[in-house]
PDB file of N, CA and C in Angstrom:
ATOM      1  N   UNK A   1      89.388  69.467 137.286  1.00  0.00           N
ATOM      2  CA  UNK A   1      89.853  69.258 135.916  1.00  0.00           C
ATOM      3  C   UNK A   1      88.654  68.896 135.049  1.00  0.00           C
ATOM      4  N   UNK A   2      88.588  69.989 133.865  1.00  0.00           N
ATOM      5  CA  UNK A   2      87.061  69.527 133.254  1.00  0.00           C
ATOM      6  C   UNK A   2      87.556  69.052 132.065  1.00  0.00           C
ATOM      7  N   UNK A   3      86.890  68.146 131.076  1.00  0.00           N
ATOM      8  CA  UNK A   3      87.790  67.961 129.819  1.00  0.00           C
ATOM      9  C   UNK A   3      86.441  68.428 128.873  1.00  0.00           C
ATOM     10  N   UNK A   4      86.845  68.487 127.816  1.00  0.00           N
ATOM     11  CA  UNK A   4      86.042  69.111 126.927  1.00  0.00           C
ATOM     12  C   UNK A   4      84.836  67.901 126.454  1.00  0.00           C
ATOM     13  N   UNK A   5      83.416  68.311 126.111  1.00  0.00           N
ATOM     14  CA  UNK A   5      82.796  67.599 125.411  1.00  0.00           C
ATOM     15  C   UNK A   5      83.315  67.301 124.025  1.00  0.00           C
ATOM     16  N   UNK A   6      82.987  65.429 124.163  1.00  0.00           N
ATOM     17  CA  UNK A   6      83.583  65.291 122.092  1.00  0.00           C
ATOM     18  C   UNK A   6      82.835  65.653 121.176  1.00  0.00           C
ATOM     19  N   UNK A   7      83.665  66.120 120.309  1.00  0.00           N
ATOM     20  CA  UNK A   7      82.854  66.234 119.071  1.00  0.00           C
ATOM     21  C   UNK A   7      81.645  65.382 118.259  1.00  0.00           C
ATOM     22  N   UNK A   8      80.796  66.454 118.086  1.00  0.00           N
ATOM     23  CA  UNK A   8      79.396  65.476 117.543  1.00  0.00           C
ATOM     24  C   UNK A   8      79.450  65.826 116.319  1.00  0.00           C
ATOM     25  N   UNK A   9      79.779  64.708 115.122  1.00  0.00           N
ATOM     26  CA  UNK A   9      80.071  64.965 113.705  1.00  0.00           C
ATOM     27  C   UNK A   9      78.598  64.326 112.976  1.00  0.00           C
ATOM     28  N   UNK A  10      77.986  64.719 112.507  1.00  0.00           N
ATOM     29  CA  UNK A  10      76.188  64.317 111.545  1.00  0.00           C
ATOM     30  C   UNK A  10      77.264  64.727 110.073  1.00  0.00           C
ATOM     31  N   UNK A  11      76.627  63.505 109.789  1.00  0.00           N
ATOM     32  CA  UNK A  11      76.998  63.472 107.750  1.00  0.00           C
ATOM     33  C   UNK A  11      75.548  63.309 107.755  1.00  0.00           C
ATOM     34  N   UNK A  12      75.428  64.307 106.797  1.00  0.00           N
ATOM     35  CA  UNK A  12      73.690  64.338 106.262  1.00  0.00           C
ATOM     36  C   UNK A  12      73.542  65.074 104.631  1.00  0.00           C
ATOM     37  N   UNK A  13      72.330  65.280 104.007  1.00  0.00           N
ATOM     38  CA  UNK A  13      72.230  65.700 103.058  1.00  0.00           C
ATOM     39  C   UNK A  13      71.255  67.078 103.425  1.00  0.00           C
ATOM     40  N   UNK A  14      71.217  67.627 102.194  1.00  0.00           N
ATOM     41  CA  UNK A  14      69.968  69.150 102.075  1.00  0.00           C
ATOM     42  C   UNK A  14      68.665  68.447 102.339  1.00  0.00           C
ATOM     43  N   UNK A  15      68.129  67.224 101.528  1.00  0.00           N
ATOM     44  CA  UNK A  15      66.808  66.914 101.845  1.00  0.00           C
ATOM     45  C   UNK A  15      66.370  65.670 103.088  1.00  0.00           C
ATOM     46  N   UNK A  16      66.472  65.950 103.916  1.00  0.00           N
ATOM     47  CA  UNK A  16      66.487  64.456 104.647  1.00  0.00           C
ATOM     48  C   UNK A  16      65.940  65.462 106.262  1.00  0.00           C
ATOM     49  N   UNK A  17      64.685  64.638 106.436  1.00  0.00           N
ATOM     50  CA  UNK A  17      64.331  65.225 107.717  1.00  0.00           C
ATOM     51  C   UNK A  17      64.754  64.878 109.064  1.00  0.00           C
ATOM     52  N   UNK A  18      65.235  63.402 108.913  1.00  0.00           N
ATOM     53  CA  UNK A  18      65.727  62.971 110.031  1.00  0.00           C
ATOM     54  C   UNK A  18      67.245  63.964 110.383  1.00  0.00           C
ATOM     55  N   UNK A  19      67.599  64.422 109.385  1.00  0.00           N
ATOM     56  CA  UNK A  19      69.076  65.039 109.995  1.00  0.00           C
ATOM     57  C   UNK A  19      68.587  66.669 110.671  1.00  0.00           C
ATOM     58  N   UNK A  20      67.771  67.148 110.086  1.00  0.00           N
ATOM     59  CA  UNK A  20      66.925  68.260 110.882  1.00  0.00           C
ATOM     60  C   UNK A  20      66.358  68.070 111.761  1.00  0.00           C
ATOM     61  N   UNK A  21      65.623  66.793 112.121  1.00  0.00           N
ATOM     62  CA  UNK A  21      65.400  66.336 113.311  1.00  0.00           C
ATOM     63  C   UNK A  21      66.636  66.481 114.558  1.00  0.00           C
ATOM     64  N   UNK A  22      67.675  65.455 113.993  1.00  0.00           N
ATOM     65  CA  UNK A  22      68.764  65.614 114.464  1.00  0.00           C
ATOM     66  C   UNK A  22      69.386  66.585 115.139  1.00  0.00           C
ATOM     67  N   UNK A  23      69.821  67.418 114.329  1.00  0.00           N
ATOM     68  CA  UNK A  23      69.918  68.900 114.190  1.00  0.00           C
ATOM     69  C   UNK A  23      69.452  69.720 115.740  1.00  0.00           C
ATOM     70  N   UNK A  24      68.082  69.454 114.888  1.00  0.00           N
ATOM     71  CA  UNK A  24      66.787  69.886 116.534  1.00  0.00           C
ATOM     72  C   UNK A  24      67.526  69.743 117.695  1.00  0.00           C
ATOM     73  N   UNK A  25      67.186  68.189 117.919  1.00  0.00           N
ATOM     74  CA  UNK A  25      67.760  67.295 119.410  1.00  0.00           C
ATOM     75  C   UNK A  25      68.467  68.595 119.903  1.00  0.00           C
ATOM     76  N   UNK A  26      69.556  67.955 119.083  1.00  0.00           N
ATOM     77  CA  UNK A  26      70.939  68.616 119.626  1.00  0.00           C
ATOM     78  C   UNK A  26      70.722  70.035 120.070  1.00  0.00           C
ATOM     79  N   UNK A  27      70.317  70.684 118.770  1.00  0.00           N
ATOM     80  CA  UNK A  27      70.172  72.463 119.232  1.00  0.00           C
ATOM     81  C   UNK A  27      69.620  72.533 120.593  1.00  0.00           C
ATOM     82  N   UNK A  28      68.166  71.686 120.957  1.00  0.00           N
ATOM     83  CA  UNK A  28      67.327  71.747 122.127  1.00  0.00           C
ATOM     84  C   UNK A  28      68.040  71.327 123.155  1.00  0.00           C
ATOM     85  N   UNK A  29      69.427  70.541 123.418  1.00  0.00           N
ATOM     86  CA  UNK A  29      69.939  70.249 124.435  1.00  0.00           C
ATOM     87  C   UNK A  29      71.283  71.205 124.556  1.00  0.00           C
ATOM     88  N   UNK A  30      71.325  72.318 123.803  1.00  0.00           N
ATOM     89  CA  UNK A  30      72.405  73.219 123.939  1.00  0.00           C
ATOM     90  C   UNK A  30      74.163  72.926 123.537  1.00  0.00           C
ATOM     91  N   UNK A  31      73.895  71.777 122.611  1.00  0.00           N
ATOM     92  CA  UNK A  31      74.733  70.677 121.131  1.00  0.00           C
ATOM     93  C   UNK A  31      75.635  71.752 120.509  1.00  0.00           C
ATOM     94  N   UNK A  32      76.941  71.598 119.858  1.00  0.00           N
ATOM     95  CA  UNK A  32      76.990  72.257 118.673  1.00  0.00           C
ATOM     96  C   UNK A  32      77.695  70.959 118.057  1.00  0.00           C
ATOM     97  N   UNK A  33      77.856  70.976 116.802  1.00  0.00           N
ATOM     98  CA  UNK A  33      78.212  69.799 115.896  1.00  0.00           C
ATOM     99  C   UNK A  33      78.878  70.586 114.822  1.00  0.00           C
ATOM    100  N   UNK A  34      79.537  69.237 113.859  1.00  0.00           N
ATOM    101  CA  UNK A  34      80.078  69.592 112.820  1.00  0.00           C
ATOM    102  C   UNK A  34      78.875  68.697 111.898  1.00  0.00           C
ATOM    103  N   UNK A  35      78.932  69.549 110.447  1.00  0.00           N
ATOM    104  CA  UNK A  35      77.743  68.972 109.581  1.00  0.00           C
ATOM    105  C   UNK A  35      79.122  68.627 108.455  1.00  0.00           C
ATOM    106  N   UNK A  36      78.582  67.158 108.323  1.00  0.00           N
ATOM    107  CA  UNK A  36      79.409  66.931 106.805  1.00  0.00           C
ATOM    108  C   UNK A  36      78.335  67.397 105.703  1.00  0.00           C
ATOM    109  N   UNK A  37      78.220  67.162 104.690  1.00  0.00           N
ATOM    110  CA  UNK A  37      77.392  67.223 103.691  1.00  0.00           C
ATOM    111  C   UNK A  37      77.850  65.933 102.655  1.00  0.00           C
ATOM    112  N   UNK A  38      77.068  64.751 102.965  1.00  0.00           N
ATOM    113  CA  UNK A  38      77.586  63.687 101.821  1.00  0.00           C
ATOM    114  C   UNK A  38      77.084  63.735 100.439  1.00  0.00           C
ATOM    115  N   UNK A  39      75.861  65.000 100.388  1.00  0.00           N
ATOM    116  CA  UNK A  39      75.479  65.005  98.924  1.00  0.00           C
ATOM    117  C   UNK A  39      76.485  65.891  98.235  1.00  0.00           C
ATOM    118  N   UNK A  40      77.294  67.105  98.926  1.00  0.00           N
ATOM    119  CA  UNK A  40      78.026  67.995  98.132  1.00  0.00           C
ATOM    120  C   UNK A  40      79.682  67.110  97.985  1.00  0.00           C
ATOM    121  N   UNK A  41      79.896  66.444  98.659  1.00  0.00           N
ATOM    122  CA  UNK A  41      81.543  65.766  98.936  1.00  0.00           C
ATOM    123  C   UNK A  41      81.168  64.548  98.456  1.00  0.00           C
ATOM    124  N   UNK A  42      81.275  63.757  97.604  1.00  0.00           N
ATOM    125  CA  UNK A  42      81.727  61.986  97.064  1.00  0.00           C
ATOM    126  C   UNK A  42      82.280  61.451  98.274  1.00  0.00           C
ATOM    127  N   UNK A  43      83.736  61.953  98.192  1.00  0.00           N
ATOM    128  CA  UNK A  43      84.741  61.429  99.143  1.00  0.00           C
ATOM    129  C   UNK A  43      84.106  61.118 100.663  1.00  0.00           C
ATOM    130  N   UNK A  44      83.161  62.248 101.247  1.00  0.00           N
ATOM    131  CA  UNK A  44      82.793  62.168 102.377  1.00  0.00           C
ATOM    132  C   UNK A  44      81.746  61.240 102.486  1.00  0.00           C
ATOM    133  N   UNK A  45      81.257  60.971 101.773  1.00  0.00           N
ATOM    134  CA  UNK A  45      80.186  60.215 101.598  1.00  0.00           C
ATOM    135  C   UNK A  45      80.515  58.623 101.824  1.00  0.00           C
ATOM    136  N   UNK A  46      81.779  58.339 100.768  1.00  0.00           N
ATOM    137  CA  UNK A  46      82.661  56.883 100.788  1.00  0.00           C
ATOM    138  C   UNK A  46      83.164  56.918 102.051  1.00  0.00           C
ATOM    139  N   UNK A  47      83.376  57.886 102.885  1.00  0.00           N
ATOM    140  CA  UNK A  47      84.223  57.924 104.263  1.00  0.00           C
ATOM    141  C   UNK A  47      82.838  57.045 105.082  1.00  0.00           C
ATOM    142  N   UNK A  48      81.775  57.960 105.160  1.00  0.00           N
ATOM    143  CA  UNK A  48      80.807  57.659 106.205  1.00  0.00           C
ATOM    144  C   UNK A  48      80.061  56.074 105.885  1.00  0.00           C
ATOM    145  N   UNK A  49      80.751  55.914 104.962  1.00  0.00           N
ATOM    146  CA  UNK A  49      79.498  54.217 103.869  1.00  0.00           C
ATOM    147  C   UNK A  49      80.922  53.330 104.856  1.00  0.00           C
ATOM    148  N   UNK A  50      81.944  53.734 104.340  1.00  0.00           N
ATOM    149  CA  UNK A  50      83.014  52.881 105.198  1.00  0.00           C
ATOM    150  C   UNK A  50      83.159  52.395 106.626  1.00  0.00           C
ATOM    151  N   UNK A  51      82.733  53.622 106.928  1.00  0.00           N
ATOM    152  CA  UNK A  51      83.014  53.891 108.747  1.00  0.00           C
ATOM    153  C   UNK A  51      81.511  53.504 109.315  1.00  0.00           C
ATOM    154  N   UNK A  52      80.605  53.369 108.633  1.00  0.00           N
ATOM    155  CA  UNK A  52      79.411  52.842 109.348  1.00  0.00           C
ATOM    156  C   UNK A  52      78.990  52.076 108.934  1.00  0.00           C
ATOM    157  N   UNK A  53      78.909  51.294 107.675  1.00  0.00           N
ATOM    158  CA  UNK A  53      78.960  50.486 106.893  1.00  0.00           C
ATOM    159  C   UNK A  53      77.222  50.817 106.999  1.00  0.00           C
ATOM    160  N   UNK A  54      76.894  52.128 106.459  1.00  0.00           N
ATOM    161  CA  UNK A  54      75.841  52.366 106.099  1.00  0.00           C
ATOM    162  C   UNK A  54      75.352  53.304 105.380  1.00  0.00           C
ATOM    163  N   UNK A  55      74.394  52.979 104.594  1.00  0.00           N
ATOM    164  CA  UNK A  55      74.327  54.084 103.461  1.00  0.00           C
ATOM    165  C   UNK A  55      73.256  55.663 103.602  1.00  0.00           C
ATOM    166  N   UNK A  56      72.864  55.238 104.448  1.00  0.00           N
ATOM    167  CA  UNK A  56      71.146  56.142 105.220  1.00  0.00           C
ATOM    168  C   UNK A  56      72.097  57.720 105.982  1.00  0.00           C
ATOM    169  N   UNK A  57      71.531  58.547 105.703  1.00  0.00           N
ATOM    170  CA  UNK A  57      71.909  59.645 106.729  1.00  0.00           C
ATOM    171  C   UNK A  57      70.241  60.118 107.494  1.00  0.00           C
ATOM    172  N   UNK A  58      70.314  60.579 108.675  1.00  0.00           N
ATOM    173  CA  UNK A  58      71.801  61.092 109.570  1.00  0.00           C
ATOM    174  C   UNK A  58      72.554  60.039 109.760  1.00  0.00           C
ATOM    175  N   UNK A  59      74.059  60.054 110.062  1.00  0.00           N
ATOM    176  CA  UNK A  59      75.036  59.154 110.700  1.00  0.00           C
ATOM    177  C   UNK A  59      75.789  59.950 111.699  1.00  0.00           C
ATOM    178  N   UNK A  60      75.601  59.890 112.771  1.00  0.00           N
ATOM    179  CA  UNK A  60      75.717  60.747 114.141  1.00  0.00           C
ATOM    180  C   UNK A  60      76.987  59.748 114.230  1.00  0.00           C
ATOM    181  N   UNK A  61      77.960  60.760 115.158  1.00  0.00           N
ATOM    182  CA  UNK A  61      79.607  60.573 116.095  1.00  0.00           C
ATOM    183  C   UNK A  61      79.304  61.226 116.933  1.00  0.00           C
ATOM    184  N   UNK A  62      80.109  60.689 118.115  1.00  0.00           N
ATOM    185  CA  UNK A  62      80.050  61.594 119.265  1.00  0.00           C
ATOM    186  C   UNK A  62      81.755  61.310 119.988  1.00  0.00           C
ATOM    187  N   UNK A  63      82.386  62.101 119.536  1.00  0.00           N
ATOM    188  CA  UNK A  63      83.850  61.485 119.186  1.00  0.00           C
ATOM    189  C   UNK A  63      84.245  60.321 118.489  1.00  0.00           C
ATOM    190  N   UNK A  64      84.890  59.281 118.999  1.00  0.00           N
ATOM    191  CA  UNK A  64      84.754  58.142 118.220  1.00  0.00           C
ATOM    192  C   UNK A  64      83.364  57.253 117.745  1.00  0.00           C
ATOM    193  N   UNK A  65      82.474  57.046 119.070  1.00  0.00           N
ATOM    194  CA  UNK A  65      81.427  56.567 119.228  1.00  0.00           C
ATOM    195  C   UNK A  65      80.475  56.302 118.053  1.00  0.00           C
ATOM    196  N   UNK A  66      80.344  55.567 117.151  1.00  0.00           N
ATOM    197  CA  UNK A  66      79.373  55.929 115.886  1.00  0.00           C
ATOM    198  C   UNK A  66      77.950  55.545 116.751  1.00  0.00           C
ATOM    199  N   UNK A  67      77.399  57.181 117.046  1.00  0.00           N
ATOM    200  CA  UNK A  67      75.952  56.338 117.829  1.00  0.00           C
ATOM    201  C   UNK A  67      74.745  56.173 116.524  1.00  0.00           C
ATOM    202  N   UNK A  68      74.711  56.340 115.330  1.00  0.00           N
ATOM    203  CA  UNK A  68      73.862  55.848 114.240  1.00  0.00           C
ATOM    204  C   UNK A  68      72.893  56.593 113.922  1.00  0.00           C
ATOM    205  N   UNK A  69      72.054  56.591 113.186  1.00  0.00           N
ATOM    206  CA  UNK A  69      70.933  57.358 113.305  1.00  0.00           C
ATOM    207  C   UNK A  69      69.980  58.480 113.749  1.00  0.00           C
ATOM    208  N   UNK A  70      69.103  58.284 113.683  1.00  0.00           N
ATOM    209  CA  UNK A  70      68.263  59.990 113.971  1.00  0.00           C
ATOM    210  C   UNK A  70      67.624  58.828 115.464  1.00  0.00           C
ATOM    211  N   UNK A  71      67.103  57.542 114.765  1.00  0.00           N
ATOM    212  CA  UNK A  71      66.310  56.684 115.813  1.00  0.00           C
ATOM    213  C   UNK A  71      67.027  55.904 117.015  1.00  0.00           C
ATOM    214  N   UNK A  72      68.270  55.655 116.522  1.00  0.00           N
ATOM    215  CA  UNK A  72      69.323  55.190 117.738  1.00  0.00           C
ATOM    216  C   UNK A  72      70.116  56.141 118.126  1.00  0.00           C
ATOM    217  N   UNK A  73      70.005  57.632 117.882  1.00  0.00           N
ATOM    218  CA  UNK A  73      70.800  58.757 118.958  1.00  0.00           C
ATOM    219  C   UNK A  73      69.145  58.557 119.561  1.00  0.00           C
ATOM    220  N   UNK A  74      67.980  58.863 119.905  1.00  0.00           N
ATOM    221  CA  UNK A  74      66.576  58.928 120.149  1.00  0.00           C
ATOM    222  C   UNK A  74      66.641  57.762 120.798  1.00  0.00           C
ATOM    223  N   UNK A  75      67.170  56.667 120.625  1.00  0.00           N
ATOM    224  CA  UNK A  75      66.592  54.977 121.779  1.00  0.00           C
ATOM    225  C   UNK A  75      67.636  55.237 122.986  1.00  0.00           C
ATOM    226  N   UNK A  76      69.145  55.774 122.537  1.00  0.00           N
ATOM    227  CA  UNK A  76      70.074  56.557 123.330  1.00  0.00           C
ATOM    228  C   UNK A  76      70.092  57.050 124.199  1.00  0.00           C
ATOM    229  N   UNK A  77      68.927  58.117 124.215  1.00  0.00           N
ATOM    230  CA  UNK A  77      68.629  59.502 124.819  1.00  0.00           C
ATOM    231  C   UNK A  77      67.786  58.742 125.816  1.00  0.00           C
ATOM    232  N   UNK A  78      67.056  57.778 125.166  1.00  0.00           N
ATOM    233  CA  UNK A  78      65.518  57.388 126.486  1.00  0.00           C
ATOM    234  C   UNK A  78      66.325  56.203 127.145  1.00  0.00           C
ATOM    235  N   UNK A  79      67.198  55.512 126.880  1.00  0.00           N
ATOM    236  CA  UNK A  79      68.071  54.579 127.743  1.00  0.00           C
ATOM    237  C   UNK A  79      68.819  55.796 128.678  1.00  0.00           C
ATOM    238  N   UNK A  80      69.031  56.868 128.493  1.00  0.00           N
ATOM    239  CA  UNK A  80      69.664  58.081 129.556  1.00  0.00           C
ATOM    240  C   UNK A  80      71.238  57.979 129.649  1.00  0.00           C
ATOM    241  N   UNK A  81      71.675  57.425 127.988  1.00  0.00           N
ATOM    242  CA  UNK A  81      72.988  56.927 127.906  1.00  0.00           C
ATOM    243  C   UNK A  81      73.111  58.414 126.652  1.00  0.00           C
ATOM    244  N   UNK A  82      72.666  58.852 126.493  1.00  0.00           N
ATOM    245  CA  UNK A  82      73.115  59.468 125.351  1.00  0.00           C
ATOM    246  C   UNK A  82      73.948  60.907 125.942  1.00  0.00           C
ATOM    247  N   UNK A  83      73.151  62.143 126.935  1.00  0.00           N
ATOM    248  CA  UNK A  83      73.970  62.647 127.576  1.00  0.00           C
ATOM    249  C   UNK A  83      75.258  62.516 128.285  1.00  0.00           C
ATOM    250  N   UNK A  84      75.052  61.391 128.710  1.00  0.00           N
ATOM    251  CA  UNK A  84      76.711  61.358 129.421  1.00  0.00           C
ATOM    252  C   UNK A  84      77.742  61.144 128.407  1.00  0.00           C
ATOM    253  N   UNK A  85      77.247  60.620 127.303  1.00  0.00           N
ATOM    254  CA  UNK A  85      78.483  60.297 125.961  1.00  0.00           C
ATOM    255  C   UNK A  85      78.610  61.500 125.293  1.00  0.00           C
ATOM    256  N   UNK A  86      77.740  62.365 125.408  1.00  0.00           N
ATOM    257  CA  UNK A  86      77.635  63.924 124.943  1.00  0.00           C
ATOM    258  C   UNK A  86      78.697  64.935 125.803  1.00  0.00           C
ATOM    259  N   UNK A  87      78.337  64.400 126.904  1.00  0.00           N
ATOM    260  CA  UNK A  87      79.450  65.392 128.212  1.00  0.00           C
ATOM    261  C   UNK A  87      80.706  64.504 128.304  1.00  0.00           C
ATOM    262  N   UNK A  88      81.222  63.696 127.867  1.00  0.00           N
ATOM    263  CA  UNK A  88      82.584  62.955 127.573  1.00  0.00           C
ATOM    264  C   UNK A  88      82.653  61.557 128.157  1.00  0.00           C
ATOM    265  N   UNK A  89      81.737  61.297 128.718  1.00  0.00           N
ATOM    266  CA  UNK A  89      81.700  59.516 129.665  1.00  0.00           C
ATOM    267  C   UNK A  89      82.166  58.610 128.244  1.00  0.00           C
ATOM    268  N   UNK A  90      82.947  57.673 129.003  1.00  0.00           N
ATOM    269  CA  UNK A  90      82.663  56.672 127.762  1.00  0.00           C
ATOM    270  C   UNK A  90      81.691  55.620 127.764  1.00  0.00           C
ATOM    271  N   UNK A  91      81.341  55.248 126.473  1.00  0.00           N
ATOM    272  CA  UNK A  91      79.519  54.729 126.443  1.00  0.00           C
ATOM    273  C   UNK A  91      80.093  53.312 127.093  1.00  0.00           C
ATOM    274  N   UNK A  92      78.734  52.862 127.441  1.00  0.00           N
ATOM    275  CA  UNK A  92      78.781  51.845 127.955  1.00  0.00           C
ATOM    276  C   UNK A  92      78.593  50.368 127.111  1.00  0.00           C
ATOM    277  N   UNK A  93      79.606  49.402 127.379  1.00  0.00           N
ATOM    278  CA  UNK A  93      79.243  48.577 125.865  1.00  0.00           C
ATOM    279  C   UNK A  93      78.650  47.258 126.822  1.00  0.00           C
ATOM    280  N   UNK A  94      77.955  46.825 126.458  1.00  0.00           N
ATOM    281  CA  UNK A  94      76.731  45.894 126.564  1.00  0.00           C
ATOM    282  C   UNK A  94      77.350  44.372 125.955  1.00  0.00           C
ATOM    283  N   UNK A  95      77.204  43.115 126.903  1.00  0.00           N
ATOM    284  CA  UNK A  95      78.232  42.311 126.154  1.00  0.00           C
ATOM    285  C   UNK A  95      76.961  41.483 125.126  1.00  0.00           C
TER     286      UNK A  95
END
């Protein structure tokens, strides 16, 4: 029984390198994602300020998971926690 990888949702803008960075990662590990665009949508924008209580893009999901950033999906990846939350594990929470 295989279950599907979750969805990896990036809210980002046109000018911002970290979300092309982003972007990268993912493409290079064989990723597909959904791209919000918080500069073209308001609404989406107030969604992602809400739900992360942050104003900076990239803002990476990996189903529910808000893993944050371009630099904490990247601290993620070298802790060797970021693939398995990519292939459906649930992350590991740290007390």
């Amino acid at each position: 029984m295989s279950s599907q990888p979750p969805p990896v949702v990036i809210y980002s803008t046109a000018v911002c390198p970290y979300c092309v960075a982003a972007k990268n990662f993912l493409k290079s590990q064989g990723r597909e994602w959904t791209e919000v665009r918080i500069d073209l949508d308001p609404a989406e924008r107030e969604r992602m300020v809400a739900s992360t209580r942050r104003t900076s893009v990239p803002q990476i999901f990996v189903g529910d998971f808000h893993v944050g950033g371009y630099d904490d999906m990247m601290a993620l990846h070298r802790a060797g926690k970021l693939l398995p939350l990519l292939d459906g594990q649930p992350p590991e929470v740290s007390a």
